[in-house]
PDB file of N, CA and C in Angstrom:
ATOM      1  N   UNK A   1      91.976  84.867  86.082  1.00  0.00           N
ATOM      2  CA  UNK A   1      91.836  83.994  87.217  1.00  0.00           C
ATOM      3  C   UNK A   1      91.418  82.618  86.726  1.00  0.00           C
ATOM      4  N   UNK A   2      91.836  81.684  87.133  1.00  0.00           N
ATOM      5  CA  UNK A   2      91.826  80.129  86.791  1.00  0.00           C
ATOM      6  C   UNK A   2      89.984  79.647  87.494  1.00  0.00           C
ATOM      7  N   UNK A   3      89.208  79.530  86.766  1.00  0.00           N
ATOM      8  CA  UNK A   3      88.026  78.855  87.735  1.00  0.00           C
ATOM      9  C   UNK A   3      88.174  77.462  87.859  1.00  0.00           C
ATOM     10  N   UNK A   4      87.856  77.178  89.429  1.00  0.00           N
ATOM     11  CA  UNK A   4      87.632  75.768  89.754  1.00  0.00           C
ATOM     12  C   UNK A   4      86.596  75.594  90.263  1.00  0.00           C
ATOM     13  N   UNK A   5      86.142  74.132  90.621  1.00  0.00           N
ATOM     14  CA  UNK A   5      85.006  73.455  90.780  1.00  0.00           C
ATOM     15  C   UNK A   5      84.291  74.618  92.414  1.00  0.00           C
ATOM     16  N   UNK A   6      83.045  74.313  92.660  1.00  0.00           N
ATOM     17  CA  UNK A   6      82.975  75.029  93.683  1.00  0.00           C
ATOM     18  C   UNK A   6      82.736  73.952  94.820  1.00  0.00           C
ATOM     19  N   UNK A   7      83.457  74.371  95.992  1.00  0.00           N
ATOM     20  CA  UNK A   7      83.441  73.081  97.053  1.00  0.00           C
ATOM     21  C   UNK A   7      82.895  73.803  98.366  1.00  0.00           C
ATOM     22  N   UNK A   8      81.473  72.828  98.555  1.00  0.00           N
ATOM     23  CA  UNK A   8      80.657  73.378  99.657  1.00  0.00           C
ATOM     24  C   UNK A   8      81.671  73.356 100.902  1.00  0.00           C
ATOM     25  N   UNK A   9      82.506  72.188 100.874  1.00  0.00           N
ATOM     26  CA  UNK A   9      83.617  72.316 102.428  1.00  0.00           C
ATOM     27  C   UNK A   9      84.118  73.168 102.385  1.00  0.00           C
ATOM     28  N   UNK A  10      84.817  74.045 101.750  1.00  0.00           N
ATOM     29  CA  UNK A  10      85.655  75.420 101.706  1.00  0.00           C
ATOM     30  C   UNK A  10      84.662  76.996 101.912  1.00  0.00           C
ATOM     31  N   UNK A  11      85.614  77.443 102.796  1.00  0.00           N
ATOM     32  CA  UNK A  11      85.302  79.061 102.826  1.00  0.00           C
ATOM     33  C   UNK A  11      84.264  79.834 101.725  1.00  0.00           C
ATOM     34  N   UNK A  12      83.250  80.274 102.045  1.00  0.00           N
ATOM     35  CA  UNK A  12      82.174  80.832 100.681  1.00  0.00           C
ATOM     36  C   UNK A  12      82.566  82.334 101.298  1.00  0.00           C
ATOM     37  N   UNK A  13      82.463  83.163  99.825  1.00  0.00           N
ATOM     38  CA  UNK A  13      81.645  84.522  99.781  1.00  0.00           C
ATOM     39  C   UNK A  13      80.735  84.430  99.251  1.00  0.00           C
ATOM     40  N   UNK A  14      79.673  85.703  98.716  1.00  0.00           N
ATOM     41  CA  UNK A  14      78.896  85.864  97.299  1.00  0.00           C
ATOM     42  C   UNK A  14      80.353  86.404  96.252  1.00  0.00           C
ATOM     43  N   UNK A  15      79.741  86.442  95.046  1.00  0.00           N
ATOM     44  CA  UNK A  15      80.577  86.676  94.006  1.00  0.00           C
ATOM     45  C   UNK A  15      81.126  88.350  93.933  1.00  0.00           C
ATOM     46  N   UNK A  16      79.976  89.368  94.769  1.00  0.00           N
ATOM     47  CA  UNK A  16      80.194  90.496  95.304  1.00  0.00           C
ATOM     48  C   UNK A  16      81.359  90.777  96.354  1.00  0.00           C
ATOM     49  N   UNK A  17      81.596  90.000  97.112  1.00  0.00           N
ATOM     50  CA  UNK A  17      82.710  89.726  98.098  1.00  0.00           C
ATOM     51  C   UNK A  17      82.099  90.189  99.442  1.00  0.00           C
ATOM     52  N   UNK A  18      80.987  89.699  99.560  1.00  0.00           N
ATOM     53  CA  UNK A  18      79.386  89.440 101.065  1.00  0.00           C
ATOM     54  C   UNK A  18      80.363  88.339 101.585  1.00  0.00           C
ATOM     55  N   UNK A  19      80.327  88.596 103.569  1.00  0.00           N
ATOM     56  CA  UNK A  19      80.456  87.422 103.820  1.00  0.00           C
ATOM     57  C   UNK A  19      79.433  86.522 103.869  1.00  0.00           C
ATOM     58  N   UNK A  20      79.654  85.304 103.746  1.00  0.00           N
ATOM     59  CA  UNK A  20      78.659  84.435 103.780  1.00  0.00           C
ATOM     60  C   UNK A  20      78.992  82.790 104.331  1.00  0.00           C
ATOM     61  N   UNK A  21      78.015  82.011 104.713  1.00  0.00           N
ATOM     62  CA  UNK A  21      78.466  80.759 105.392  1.00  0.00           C
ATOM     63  C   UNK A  21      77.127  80.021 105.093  1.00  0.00           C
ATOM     64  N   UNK A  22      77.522  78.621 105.024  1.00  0.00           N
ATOM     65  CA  UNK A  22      76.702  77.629 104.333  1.00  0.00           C
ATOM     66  C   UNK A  22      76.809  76.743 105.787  1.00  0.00           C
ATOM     67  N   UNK A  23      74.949  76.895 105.923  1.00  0.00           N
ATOM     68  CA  UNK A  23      74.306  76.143 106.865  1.00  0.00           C
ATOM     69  C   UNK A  23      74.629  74.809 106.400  1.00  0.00           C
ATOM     70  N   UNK A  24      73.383  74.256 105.117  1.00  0.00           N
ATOM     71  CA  UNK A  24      73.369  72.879 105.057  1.00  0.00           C
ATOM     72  C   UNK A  24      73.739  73.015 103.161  1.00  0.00           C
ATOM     73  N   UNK A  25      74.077  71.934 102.982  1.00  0.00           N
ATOM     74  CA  UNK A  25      74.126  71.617 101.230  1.00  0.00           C
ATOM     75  C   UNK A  25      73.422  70.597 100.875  1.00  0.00           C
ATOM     76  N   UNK A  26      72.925  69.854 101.607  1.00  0.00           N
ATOM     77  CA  UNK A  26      71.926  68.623 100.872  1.00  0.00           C
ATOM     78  C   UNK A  26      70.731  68.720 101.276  1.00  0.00           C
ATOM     79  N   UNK A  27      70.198  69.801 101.255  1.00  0.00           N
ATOM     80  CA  UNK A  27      68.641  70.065 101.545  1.00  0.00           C
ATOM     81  C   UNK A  27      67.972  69.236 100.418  1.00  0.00           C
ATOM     82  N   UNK A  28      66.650  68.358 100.870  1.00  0.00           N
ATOM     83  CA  UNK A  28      65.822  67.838 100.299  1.00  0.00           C
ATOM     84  C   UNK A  28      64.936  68.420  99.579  1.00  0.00           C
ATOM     85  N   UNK A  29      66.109  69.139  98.020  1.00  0.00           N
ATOM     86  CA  UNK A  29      64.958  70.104  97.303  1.00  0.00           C
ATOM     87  C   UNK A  29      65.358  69.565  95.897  1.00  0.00           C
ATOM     88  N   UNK A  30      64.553  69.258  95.099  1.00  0.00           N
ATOM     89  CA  UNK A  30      65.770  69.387  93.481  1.00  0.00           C
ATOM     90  C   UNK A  30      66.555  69.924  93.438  1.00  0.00           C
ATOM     91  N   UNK A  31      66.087  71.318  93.277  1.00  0.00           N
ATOM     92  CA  UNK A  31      66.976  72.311  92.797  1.00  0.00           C
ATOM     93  C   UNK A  31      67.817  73.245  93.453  1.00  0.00           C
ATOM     94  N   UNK A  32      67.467  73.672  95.150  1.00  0.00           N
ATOM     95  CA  UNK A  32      67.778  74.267  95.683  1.00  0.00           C
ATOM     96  C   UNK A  32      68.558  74.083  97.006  1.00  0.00           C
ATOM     97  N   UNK A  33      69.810  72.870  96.781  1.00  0.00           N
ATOM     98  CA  UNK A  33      70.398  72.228  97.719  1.00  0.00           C
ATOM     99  C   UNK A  33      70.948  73.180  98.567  1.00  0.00           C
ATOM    100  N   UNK A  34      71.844  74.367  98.946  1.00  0.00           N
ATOM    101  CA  UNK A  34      72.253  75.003  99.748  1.00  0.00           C
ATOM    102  C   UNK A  34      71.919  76.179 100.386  1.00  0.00           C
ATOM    103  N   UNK A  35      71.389  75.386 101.876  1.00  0.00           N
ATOM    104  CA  UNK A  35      71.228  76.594 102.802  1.00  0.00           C
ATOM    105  C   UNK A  35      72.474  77.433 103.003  1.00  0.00           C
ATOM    106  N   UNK A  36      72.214  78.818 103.042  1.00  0.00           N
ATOM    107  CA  UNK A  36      73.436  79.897 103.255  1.00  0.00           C
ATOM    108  C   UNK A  36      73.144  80.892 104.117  1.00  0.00           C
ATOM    109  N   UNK A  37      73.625  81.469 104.841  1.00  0.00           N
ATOM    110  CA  UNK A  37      73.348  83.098 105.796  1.00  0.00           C
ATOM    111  C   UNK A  37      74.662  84.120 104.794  1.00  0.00           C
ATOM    112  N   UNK A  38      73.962  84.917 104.553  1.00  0.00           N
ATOM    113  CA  UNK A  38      75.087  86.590 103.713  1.00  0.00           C
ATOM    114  C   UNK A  38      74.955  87.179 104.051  1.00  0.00           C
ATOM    115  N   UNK A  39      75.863  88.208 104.564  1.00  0.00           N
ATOM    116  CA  UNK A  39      75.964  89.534 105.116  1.00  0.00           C
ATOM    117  C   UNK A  39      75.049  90.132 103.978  1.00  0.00           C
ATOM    118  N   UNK A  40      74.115  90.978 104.953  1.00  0.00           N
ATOM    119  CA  UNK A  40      72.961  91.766 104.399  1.00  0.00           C
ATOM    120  C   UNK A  40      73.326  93.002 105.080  1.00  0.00           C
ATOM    121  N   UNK A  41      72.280  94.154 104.699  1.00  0.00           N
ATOM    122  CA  UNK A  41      72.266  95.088 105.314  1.00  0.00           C
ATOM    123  C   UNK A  41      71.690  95.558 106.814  1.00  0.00           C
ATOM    124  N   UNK A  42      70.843  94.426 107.312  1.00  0.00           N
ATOM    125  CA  UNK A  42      70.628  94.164 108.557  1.00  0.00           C
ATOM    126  C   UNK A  42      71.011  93.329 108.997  1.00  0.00           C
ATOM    127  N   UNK A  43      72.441  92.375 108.584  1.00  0.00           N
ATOM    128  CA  UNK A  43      72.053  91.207 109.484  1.00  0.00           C
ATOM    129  C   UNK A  43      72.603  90.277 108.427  1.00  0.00           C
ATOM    130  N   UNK A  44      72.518  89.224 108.814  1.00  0.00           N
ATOM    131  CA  UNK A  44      72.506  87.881 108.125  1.00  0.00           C
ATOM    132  C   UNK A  44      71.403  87.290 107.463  1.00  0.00           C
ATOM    133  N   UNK A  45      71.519  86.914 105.863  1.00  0.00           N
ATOM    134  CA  UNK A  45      69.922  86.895 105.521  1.00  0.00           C
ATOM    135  C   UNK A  45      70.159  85.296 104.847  1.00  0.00           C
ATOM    136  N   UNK A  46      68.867  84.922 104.861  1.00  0.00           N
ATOM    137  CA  UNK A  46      69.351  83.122 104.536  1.00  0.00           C
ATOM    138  C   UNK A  46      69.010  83.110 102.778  1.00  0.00           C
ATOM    139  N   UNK A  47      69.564  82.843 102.076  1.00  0.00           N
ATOM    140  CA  UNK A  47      69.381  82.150 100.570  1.00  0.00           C
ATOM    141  C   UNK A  47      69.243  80.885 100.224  1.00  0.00           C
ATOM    142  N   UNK A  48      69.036  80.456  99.446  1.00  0.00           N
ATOM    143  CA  UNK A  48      69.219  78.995  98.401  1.00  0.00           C
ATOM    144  C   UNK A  48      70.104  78.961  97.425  1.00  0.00           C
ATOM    145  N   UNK A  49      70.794  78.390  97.063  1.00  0.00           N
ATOM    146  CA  UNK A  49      71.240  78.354  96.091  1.00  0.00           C
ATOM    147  C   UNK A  49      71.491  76.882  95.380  1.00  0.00           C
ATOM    148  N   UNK A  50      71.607  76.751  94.786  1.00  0.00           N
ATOM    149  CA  UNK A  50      71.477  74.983  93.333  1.00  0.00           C
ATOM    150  C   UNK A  50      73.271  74.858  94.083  1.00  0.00           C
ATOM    151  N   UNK A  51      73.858  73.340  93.557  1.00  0.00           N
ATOM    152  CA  UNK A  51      74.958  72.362  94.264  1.00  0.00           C
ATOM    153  C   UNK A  51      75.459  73.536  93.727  1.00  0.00           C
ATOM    154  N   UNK A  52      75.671  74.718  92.905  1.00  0.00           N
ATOM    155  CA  UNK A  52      77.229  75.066  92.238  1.00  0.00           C
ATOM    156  C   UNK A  52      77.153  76.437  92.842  1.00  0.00           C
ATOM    157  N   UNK A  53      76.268  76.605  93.647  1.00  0.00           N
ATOM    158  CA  UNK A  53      76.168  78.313  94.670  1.00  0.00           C
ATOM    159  C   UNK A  53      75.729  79.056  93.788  1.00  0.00           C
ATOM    160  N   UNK A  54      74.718  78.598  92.656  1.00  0.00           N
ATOM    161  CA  UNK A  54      74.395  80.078  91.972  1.00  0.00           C
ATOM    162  C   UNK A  54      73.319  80.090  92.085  1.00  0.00           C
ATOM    163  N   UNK A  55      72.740  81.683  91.839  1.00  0.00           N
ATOM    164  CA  UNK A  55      71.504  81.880  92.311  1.00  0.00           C
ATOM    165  C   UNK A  55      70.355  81.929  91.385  1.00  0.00           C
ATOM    166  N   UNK A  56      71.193  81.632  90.267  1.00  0.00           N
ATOM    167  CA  UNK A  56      69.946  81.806  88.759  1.00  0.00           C
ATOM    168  C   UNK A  56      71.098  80.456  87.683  1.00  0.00           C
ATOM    169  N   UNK A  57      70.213  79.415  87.523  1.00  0.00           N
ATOM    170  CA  UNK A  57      70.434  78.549  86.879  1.00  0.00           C
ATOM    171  C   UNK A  57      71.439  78.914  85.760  1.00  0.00           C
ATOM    172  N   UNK A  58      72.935  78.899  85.793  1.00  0.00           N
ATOM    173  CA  UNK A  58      73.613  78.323  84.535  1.00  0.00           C
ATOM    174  C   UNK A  58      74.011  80.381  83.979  1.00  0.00           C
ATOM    175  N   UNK A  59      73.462  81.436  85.078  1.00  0.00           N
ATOM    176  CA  UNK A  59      74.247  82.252  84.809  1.00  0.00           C
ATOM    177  C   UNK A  59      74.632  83.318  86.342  1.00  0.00           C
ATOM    178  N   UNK A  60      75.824  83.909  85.671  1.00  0.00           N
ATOM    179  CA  UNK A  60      76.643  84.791  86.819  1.00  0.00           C
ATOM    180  C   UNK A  60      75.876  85.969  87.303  1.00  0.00           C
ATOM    181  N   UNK A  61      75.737  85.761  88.588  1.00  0.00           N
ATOM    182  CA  UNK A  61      75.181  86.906  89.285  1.00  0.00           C
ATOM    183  C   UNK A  61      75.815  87.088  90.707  1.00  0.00           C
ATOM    184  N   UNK A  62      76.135  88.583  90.831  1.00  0.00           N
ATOM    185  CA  UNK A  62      76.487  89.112  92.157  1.00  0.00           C
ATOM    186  C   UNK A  62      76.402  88.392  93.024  1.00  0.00           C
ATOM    187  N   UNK A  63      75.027  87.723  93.708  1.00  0.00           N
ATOM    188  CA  UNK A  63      74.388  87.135  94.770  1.00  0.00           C
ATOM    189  C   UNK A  63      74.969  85.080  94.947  1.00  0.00           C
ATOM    190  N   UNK A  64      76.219  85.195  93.391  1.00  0.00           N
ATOM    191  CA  UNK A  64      75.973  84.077  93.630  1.00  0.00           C
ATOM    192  C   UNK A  64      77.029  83.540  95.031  1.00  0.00           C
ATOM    193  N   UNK A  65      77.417  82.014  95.345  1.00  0.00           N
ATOM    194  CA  UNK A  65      78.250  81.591  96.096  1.00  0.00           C
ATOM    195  C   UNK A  65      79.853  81.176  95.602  1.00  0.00           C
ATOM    196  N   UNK A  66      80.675  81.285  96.321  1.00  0.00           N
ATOM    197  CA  UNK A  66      82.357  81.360  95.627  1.00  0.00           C
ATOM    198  C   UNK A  66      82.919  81.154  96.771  1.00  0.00           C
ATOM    199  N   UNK A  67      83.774  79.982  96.000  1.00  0.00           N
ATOM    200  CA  UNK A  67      85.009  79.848  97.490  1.00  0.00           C
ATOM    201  C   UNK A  67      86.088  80.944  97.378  1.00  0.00           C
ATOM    202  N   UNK A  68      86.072  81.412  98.854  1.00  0.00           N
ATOM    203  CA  UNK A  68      87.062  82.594  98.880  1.00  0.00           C
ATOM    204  C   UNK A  68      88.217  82.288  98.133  1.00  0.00           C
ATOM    205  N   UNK A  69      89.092  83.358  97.271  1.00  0.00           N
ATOM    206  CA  UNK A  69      90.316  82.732  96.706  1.00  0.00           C
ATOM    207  C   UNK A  69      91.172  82.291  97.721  1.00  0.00           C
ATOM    208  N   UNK A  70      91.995  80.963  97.422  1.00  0.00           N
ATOM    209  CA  UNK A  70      93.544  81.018  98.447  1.00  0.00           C
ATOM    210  C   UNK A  70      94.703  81.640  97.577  1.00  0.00           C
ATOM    211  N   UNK A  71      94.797  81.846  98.901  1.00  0.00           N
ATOM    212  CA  UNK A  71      96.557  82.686  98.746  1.00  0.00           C
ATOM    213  C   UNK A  71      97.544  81.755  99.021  1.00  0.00           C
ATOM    214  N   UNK A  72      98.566  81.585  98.118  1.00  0.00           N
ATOM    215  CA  UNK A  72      99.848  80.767  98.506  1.00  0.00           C
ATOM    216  C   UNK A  72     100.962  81.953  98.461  1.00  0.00           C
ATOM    217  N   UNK A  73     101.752  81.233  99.539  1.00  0.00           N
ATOM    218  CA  UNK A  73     103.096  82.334  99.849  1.00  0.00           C
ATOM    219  C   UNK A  73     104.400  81.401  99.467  1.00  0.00           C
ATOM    220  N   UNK A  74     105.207  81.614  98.336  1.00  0.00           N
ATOM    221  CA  UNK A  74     106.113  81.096  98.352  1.00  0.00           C
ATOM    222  C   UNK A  74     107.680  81.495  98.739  1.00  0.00           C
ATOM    223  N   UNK A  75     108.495  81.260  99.078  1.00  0.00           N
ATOM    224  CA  UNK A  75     109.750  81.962  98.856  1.00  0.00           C
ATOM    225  C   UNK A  75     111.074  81.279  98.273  1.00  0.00           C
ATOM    226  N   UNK A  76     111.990  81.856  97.901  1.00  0.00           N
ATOM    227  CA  UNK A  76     113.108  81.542  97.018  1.00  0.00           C
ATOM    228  C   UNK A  76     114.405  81.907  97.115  1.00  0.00           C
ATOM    229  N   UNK A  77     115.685  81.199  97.589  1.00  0.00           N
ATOM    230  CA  UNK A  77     116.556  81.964  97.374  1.00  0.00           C
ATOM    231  C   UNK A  77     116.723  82.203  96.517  1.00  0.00           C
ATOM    232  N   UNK A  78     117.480  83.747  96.326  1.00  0.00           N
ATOM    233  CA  UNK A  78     118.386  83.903  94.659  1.00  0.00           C
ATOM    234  C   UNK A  78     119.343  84.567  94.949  1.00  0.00           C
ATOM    235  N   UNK A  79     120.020  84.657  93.438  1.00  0.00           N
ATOM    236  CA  UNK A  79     121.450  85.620  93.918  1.00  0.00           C
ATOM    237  C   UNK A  79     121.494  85.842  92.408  1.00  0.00           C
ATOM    238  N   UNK A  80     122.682  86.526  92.190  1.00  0.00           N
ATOM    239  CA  UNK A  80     123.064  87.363  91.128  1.00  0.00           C
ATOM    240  C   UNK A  80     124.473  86.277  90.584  1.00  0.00           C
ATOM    241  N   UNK A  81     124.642  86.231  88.897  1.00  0.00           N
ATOM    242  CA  UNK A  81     125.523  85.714  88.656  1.00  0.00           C
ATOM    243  C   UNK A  81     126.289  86.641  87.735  1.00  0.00           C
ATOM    244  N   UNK A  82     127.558  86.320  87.369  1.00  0.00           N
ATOM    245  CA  UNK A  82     128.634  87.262  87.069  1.00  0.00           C
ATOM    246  C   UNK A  82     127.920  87.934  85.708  1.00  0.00           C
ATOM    247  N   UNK A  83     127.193  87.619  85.302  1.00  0.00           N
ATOM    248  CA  UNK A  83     126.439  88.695  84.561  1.00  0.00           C
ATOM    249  C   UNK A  83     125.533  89.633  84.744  1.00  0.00           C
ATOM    250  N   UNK A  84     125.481  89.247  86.381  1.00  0.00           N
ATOM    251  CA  UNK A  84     123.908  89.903  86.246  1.00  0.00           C
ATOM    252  C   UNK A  84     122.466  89.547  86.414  1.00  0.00           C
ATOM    253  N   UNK A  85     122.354  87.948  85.789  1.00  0.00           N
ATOM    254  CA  UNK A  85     121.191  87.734  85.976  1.00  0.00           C
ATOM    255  C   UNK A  85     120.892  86.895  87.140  1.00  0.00           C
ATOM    256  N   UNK A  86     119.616  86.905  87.456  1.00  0.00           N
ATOM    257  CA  UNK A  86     118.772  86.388  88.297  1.00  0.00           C
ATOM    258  C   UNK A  86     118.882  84.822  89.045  1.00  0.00           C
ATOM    259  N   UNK A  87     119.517  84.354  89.696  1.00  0.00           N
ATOM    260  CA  UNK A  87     119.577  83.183  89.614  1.00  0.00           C
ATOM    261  C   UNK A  87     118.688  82.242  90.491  1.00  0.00           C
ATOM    262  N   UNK A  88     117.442  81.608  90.909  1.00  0.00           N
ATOM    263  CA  UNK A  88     116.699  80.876  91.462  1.00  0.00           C
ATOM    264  C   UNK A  88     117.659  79.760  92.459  1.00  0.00           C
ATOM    265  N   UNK A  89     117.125  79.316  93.650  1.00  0.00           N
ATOM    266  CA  UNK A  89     117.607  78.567  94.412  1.00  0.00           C
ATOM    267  C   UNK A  89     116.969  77.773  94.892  1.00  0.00           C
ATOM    268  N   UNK A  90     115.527  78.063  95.047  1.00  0.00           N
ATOM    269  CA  UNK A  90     114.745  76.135  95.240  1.00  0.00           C
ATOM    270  C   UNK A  90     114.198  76.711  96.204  1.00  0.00           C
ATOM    271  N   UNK A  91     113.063  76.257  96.943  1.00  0.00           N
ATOM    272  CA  UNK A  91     112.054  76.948  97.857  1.00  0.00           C
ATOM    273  C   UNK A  91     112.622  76.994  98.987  1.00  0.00           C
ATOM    274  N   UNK A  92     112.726  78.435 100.075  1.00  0.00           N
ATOM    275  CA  UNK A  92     112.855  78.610 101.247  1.00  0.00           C
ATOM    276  C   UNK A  92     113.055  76.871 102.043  1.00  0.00           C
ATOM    277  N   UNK A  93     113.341  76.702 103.197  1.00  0.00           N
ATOM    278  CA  UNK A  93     114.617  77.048 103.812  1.00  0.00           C
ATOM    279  C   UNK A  93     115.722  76.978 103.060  1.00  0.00           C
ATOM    280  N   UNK A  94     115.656  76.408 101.676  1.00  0.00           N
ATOM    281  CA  UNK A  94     116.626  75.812 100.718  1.00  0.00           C
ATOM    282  C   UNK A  94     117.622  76.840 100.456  1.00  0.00           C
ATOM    283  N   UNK A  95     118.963  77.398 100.164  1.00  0.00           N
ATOM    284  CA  UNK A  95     119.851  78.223 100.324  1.00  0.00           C
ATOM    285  C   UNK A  95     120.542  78.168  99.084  1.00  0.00           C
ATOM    286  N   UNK A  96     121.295  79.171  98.221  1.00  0.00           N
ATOM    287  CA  UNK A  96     122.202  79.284  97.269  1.00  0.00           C
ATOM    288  C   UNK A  96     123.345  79.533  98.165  1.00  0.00           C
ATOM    289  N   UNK A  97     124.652  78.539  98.112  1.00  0.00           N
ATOM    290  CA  UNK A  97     125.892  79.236  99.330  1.00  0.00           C
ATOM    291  C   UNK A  97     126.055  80.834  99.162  1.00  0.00           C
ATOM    292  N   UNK A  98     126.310  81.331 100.731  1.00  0.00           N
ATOM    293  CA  UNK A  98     126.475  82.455 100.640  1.00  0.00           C
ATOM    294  C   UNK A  98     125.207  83.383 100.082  1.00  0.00           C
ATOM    295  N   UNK A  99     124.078  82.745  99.916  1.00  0.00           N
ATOM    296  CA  UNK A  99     123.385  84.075  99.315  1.00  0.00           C
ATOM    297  C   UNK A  99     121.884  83.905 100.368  1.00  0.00           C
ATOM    298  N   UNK A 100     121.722  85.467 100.748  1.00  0.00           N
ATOM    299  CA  UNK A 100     120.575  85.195 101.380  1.00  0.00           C
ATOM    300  C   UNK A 100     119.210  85.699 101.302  1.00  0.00           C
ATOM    301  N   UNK A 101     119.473  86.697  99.616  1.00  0.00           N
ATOM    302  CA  UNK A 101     118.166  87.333  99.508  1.00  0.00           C
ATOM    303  C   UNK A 101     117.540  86.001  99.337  1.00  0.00           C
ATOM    304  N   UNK A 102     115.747  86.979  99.881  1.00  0.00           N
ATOM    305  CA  UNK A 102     114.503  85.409  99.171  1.00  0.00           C
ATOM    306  C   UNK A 102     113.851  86.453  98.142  1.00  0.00           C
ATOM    307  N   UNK A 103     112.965  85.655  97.323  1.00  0.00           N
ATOM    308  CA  UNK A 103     112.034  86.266  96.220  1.00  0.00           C
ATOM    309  C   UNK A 103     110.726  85.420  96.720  1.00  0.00           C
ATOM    310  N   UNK A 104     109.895  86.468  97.617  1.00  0.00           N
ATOM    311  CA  UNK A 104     108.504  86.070  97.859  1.00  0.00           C
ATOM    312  C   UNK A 104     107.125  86.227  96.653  1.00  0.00           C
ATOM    313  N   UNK A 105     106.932  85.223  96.587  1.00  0.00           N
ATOM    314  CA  UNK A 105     105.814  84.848  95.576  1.00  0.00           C
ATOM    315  C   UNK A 105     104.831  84.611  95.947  1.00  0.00           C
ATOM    316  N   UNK A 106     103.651  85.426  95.770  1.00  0.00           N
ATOM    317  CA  UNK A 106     102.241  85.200  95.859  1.00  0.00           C
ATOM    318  C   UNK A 106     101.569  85.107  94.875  1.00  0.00           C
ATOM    319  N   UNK A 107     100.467  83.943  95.245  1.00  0.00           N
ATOM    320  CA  UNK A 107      99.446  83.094  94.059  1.00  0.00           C
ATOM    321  C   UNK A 107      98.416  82.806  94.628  1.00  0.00           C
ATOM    322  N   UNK A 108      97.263  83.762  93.876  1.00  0.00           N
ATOM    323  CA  UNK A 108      96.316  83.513  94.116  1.00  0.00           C
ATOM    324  C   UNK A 108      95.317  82.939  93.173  1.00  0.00           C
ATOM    325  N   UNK A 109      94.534  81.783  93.433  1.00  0.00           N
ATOM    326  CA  UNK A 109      93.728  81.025  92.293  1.00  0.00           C
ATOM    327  C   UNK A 109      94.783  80.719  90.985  1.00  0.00           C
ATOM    328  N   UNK A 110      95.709  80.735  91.529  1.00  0.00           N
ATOM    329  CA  UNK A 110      96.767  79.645  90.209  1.00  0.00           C
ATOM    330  C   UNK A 110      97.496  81.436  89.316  1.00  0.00           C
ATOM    331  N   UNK A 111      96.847  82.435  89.954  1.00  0.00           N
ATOM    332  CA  UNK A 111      97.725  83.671  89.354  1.00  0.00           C
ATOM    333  C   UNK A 111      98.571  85.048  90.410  1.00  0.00           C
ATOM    334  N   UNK A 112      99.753  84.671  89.355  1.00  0.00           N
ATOM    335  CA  UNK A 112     100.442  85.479  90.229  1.00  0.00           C
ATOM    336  C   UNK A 112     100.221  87.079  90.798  1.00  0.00           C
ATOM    337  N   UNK A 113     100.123  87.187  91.758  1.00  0.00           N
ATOM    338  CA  UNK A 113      99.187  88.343  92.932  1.00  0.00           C
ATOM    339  C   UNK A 113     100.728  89.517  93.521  1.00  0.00           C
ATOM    340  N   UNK A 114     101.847  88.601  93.497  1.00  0.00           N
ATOM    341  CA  UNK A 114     102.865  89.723  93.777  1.00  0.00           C
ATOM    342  C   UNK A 114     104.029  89.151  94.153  1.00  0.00           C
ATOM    343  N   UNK A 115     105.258  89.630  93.482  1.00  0.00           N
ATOM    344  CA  UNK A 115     106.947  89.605  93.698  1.00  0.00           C
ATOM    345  C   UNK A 115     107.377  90.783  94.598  1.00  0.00           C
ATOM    346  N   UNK A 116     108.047  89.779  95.794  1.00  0.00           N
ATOM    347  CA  UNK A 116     109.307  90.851  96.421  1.00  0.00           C
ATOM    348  C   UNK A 116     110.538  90.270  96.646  1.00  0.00           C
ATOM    349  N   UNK A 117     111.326  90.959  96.216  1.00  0.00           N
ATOM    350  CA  UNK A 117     112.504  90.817  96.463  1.00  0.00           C
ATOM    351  C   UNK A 117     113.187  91.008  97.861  1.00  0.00           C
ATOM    352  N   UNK A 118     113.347  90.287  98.957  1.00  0.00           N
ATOM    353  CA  UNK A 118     113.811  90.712  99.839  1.00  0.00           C
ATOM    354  C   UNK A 118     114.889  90.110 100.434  1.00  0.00           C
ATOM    355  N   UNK A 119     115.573  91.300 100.502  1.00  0.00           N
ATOM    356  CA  UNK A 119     117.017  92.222 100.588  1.00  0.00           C
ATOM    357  C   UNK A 119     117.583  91.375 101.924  1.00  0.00           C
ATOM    358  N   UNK A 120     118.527  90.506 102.038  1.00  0.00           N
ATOM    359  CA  UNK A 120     119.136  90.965 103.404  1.00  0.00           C
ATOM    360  C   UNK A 120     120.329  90.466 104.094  1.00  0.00           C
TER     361      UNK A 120
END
C-alpha cells in the first residue's frame, strides 16, 4: 500500500479499522492537536492525538488515526486482436468500434484491489 500524508479534512478510521471522527485539529496543546470520538465498546470515546493522528509519538499503533482508503473505479474498453491478445481502448464512455466488453479496474491507495472483465 502506497502511504500518504494524513489529512485532517478527509474521512478518519483508527489504524484497527474503529470508526472514528475528528471533532477539532487545532486544539491549543503542543502536542496533542486532535480532538477525535472512536467507536468504543460503549459508545463513542474521545482521544488526542499529535497533527499526524498518532497516538504514541513517531510509532504505529492500533489506536492510531488514518484516512479511510479511497477506492477508484475505472473502466476500459477492450477487445481481442487476430492473435489473441488483449487490446485496451481508453477509459469508459470511450469505445473500440464494434467492441463492447469493459475491463473494470479497482485502486485502492495507488494499488490495484481488482480486474473484471465484463462480458457483453
Amino acid at each position: 500500500m502506497c502511504e500518504s500524508k494524513f489529512d485532517v479534512n478527509k474521512p478518519v478510521q483508527t489504524r484497527d479499522g474503529r470508526k472514528a471522527r475528528i471533532i477539532c485539529a487545532d486544539r491549543k496543546f503542543d502536542k496533542w492537536s486532535i480532538v477525535a470520538l472512536v467507536e468504543g465498546v460503549q459508545g463513542e470515546e474521545v482521544v488526542l492525538r499529535d497533527k499526524d493522528g498518532l497516538s504514541l509519538s513517531g510509532r504505529s499503533n492500533p489506536s492510531d488515526l488514518i484516512n479511510i482508503p479511497e477506492e477508484k473505479v475505472t473502466y476500459h474498453s477492450v477487445g481481442l486482436d487476430s492473435l489473441n491478445c488483449l487490446i485496451l481502448g481508453g477509459s469508459w464512455p470511450h469505445t473500440i468500434k464494434g467492441v463492447k466488453n469493459q475491463l473494470k479496474v479497482t485502486v485502492v491507495d495507488g494499488d490495484i484491489k481488482d480486474v473484471c472483465l465484463i462480458k457483453q
